[in-house]
Protein backbone atom coordinates (compact mmCIF):
# COMPACT_ATOMS: atom_id res chain seq x y z
CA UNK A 1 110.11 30.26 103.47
CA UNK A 2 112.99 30.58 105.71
CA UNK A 3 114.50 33.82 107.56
CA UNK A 4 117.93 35.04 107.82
CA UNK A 5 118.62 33.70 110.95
CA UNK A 6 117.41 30.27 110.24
CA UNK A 7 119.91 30.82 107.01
CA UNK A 8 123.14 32.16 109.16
CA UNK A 9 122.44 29.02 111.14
CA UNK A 10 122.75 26.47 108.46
CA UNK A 11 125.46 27.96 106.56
CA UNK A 12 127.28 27.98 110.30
CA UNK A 13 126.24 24.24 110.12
CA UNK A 14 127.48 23.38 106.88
CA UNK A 15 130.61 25.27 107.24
CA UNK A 16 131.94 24.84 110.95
CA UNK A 17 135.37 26.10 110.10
CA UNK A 18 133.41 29.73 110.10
CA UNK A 19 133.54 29.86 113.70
CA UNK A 20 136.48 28.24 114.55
CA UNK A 21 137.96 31.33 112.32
CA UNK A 22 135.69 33.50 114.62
CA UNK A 23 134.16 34.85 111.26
CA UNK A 24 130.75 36.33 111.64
CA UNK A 25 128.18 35.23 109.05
CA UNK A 26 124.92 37.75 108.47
CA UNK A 27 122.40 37.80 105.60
CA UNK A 28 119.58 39.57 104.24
CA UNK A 29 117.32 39.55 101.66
CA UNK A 30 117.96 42.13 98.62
CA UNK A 31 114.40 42.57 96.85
CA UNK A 32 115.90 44.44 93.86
CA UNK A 33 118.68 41.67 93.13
CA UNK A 34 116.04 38.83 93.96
CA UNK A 35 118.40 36.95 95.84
CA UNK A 36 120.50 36.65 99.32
CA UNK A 37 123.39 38.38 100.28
CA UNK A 38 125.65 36.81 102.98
CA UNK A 39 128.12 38.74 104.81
CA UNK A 40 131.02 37.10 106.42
CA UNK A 41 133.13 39.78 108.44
CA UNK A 42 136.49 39.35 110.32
CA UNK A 43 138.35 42.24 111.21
CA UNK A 44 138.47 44.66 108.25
CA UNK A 45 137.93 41.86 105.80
CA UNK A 46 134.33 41.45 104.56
CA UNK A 47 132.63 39.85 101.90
CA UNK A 48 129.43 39.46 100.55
CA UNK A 49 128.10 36.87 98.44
CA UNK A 50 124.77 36.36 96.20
CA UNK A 51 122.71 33.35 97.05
CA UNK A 52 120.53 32.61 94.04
CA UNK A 53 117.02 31.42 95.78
CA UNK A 54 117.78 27.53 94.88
CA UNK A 55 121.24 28.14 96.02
CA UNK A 56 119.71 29.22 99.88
CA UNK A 57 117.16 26.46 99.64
CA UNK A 58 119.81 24.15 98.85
CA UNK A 59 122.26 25.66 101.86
CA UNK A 60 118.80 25.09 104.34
CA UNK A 61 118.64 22.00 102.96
CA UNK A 62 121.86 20.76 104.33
CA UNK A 63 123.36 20.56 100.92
CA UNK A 64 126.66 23.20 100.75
CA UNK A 65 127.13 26.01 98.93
CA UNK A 66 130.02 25.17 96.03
CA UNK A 67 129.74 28.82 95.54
CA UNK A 68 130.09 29.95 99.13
CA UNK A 69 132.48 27.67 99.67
CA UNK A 70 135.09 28.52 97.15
CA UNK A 71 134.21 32.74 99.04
CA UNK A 72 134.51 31.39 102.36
CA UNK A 73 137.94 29.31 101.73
CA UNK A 74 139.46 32.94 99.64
CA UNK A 75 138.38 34.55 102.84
CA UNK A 76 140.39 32.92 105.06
CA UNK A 77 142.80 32.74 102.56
CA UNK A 78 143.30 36.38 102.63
CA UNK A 79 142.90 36.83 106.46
CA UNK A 80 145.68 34.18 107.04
CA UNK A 81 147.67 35.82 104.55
CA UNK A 82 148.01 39.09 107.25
């Protein structure tokens, strides 16, 4: 099993733009939805998205995140859109 931080790391891997945005990236684990919830922040703009388990083993994997991808492209979307 992996920990958040290894999971931050390889989605900030996968997904360089991230920092060039300066767009912090967090998880954690949420028990009662039995999956991962990643938090990407930039200013007042935040979003979270639900990582099904396969989905995180797939991101530590090296393999992207469709999913997260499609989040973290709206999120800049919306923050260039200010």
């Amino acid at each position: 099993m992996f920990d958040k931080k290894e999971l931050c790391q390889k989605i900030t891997e996968l997904y360089p733009d991230l920092g060039a945005c300066e767009i912090d990236v967090d998880a954690f684990y949420s028990a009662a939805k039995g999956s991962w919830v990643v938090e990407l922040k930039k200013g007042d703009h935040t979003l979270q998205h639900h990582l099904e388990k396969h989905d995180a083993m797939d991101c530590i994997d090296g393999k992207q995140c469709v999913s997260l991808g499609l989040e973290i492209a709206q999120l800049k979307k919306n923050i260039e859109a200010k």
